[in-house]
Protein backbone atom coordinates (compact mmCIF):
# COMPACT_ATOMS: atom_id res chain seq x y z
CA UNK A 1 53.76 -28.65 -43.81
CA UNK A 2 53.65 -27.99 -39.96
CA UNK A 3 50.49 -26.60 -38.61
CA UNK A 4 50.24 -22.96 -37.14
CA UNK A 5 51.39 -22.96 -33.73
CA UNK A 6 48.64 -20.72 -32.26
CA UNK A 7 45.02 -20.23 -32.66
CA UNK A 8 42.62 -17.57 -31.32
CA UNK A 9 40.42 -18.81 -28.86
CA UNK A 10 37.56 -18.15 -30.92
CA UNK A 11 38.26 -19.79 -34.22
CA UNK A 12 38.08 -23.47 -34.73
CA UNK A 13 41.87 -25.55 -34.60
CA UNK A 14 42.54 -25.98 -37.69
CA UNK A 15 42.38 -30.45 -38.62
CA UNK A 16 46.31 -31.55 -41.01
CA UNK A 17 43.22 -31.53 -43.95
CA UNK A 18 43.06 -27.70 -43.61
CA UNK A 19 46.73 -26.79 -43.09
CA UNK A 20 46.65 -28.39 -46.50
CA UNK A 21 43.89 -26.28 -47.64
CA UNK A 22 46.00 -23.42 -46.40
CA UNK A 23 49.40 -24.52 -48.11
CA UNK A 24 47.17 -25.05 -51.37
CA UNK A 25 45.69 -21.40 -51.48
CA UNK A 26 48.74 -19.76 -49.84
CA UNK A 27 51.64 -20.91 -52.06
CA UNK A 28 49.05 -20.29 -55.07
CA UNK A 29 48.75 -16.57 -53.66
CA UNK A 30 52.40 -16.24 -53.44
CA UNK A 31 54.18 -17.63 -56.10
CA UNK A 32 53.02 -16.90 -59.93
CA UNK A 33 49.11 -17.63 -60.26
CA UNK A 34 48.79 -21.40 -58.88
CA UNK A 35 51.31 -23.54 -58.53
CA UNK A 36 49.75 -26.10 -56.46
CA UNK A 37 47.53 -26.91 -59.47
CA UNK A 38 49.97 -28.97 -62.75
CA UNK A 39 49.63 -28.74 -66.78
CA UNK A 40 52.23 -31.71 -67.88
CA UNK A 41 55.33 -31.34 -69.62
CA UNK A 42 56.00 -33.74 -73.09
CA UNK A 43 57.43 -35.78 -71.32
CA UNK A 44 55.00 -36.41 -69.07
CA UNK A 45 56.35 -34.77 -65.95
CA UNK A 46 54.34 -32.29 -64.03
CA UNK A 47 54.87 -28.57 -63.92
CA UNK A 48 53.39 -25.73 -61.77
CA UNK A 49 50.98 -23.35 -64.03
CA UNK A 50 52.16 -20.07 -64.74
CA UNK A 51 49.43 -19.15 -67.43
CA UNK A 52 47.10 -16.36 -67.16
CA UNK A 53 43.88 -18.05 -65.70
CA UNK A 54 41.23 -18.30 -68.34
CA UNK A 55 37.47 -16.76 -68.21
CA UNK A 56 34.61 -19.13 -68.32
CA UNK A 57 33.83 -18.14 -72.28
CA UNK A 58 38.29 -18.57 -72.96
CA UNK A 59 37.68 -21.92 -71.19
CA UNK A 60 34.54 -22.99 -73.03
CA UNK A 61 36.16 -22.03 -76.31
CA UNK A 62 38.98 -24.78 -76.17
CA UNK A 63 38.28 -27.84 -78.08
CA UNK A 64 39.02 -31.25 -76.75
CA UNK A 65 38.74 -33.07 -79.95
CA UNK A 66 41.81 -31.04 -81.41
CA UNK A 67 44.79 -30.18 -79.01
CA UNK A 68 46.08 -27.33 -80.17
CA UNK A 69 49.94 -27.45 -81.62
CA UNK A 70 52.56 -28.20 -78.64
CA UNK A 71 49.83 -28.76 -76.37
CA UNK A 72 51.16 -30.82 -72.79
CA UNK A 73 51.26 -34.52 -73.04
CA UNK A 74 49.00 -36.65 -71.08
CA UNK A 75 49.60 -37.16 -66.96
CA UNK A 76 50.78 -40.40 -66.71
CA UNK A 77 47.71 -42.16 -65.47
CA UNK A 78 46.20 -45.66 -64.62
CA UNK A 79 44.62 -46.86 -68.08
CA UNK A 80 45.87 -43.88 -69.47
CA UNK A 81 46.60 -44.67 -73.42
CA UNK A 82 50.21 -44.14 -74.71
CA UNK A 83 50.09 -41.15 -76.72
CA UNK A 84 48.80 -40.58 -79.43
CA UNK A 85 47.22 -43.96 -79.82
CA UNK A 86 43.55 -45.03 -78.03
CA UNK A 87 42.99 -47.28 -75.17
CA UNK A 88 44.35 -50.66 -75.75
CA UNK A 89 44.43 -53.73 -73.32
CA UNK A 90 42.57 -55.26 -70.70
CA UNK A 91 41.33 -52.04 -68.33
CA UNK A 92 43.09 -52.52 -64.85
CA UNK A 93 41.16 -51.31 -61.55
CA UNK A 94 41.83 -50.64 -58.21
CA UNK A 95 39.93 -49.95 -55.08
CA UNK A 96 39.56 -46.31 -53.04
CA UNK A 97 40.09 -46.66 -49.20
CA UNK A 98 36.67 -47.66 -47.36
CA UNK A 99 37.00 -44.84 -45.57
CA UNK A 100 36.86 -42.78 -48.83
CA UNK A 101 33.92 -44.90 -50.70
CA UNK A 102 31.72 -44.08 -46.95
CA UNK A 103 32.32 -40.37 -45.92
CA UNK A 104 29.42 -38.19 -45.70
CA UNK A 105 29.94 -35.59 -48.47
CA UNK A 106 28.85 -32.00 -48.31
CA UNK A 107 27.28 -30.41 -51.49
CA UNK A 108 27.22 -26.51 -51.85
CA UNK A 109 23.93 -26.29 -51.04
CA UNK A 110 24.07 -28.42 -47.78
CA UNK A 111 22.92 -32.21 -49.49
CA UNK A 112 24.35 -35.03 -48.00
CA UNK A 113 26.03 -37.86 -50.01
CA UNK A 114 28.36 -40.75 -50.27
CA UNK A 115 30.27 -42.48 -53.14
CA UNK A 116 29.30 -45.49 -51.98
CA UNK A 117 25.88 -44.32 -52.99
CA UNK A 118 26.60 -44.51 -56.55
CA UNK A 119 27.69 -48.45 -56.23
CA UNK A 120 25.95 -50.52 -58.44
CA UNK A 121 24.08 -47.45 -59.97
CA UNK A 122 26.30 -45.11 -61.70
CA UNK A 123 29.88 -44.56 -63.41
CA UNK A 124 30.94 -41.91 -61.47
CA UNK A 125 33.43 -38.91 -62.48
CA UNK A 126 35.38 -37.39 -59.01
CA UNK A 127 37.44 -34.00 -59.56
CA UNK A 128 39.04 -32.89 -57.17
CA UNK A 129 39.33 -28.83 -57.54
CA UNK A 130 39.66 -25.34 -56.48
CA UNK A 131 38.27 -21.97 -58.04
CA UNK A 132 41.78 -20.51 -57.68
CA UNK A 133 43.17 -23.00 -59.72
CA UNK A 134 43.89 -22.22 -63.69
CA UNK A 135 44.67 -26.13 -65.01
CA UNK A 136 41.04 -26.97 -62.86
CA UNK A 137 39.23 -23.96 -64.85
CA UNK A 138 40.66 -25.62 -68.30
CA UNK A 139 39.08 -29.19 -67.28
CA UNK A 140 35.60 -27.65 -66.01
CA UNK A 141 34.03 -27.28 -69.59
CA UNK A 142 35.03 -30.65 -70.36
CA UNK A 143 33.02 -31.81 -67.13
CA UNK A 144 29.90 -29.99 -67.45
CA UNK A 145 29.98 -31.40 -71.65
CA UNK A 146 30.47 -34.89 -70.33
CA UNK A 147 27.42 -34.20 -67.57
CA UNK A 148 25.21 -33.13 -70.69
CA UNK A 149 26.43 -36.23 -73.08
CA UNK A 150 26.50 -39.22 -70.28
CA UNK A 151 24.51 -38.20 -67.50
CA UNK A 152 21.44 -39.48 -69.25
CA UNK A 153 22.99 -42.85 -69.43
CA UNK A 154 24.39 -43.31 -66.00
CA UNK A 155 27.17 -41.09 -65.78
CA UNK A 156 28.11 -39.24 -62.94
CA UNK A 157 30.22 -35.94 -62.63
CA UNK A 158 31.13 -34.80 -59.02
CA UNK A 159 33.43 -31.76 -58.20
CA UNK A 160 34.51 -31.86 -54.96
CA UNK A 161 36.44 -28.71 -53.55
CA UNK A 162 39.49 -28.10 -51.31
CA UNK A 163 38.34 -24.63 -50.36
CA UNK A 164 36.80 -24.54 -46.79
CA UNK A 165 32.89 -24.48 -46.82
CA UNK A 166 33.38 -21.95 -43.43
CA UNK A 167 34.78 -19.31 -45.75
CA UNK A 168 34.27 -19.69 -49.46
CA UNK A 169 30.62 -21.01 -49.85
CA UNK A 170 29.49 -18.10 -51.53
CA UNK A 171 32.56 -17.96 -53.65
CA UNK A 172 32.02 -21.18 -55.01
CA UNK A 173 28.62 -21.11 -55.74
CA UNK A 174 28.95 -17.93 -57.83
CA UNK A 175 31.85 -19.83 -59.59
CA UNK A 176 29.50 -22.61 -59.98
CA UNK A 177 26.99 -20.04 -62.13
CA UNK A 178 29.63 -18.29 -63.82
CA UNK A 179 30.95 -21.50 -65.96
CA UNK A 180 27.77 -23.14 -66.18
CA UNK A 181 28.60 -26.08 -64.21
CA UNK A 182 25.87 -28.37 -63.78
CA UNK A 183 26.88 -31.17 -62.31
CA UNK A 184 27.19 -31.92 -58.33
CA UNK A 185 29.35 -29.92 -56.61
CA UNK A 186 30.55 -30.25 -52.67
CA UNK A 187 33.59 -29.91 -50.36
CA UNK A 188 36.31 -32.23 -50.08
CA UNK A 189 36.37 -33.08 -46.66
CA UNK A 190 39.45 -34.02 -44.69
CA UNK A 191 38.89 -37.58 -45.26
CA UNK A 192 39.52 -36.64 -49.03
CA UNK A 193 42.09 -34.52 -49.19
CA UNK A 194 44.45 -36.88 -46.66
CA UNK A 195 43.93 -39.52 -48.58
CA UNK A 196 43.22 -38.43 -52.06
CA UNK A 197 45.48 -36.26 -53.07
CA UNK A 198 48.90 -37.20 -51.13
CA UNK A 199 51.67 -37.49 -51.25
CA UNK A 200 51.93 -34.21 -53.01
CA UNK A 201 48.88 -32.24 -52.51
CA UNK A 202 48.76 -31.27 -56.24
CA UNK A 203 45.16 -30.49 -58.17
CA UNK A 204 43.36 -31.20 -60.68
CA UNK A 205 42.84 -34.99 -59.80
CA UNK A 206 40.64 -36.95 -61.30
CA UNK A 207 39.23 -40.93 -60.22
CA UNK A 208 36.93 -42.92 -62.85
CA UNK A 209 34.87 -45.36 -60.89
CA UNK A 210 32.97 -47.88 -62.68
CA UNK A 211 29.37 -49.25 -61.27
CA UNK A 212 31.10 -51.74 -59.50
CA UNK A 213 32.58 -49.21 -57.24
CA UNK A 214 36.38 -50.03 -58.42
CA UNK A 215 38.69 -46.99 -59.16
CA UNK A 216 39.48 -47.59 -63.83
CA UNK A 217 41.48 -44.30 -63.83
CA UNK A 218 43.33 -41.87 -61.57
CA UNK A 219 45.18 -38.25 -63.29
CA UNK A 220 46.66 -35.79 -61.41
CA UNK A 221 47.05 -32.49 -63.70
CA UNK A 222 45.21 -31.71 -66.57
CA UNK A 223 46.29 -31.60 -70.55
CA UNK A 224 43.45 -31.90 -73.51
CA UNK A 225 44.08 -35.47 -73.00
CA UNK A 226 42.48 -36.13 -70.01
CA UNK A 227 38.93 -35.62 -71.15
CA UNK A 228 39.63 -37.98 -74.30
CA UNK A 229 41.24 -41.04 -72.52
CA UNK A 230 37.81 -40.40 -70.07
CA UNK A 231 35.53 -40.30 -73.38
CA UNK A 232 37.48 -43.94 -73.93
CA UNK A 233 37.47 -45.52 -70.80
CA UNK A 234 33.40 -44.39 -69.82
CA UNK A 235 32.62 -45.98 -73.58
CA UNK A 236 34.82 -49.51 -72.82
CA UNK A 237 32.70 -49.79 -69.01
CA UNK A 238 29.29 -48.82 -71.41
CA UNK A 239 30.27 -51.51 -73.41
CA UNK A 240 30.64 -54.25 -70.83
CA UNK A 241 34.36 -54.04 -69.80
CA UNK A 242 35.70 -53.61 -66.45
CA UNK A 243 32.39 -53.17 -63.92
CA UNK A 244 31.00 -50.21 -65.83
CA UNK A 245 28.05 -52.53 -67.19
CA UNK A 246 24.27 -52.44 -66.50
């Protein structure tokens, strides 16, 4: 993705972070409704959404304990189960770049925050979103029913946008109200999308960090599954696995 060649004197040069911003909404404009954002194929391989983008009710409606029949498999994930069977093993972690766990997020309505905040405090839930995006819409209830369940007992949801704060705040924040969401909700900054969501740019992603800070399980795309192997994974850090522990 090269970036535009000329800018008007009076706008801002655009950073590589929103040339990808750009590429995201742009092919999503152009070709069927968004094919930057990925269901999953059975066999686990990604493909570009072509389904009608659901309301916030349509979306609500789905039911996460039963997939419905041919639903997509599960994104191949870390600590993602094998299908069809629950989370077995010893949970593996990783780390997120420094740079990452310390930027200064944005909220919607101008709050400042860092990850690293939530070290030692909270398991914390990071999707990584856009309005414009139908597989992000299907994951959204899922979020805001995990906020009501586990926020109470230290669990974390956090949206984080690629849409530019500049020109969509109000956009966002009325999608915010419409589906209910009421968990945090900011901008992915550049810091994010460069090193979150490469090498391919694709959303939904999703990152399950335990208290200790470490990185339990990373999705890009969205299928029914991806809320249930999160259900699993929160329950085995509850329970003392992994650093999700008091």
């Amino acid at each position: 993705m090269s970036r535009h060649e000329h800018e008007p004197s009076n706008r801002r040069p655009r950073s590589r972070a929103n040339v990808v911003r750009f590429a995201l909404a742009a092919t999503a404009a152009i070709v069927f409704a968004a094919p930057a954002c990925y269901q999953v194929r059975d066999d686990g391989t990604e493909i570009a959404s072509t389904t009608t983008t659901p309301t916030p009710a349509a979306a609500t409606a789905r039911n996460p304990q039963a997939p419905p029949p041919g639903a997509p498999a599960a994104p191949r994930g870390m600590n993602a189960p094998p299908l069809g069977q629950t989370q077995q093993g010893a949970l593996k972690s990783d780390v997120l770049p420094e740079a990452v766990m310390t930027a200064q997020l944005s909220t919607v309505d101008g709050k400042k925050f860092r990850l690293a905040d939530y070290k030692g405090k909270k398991i914390v839930v990071l999707d990584i979103w856009a309005t414009w995006c139908g597989p992000c819409r299907n994951m959204i209830p899922h979020l805001v029913e995990l906020q009501n369940e586990m926020g109470p007992k230290g669990v974390e949801v956090v949206g984080l946008t690629t849409e530019d704060p500049a020109t969509d705040a109000e956009k966002v924040r009325a999608f915010a109200r419409d589906f209910k969401i009421n968990y945090r909700v900011g901008w992915a900054d550049d810091t994010f999308i460069l090193a979150l969501l490469g090498p391919r740019y694709s959303i939904p992603q999703t990152f399950l960090l335990g208290r200790d800070g470490r990185l339990y399980y990373h999705v890009a795309g969205y299928s029914p599954q991806v809320p249930l192997t999160l259900n699993q994974i929160i329950a085995r850090l509850e329970a003392g696995e992994g650093g999700g522990g008091e």
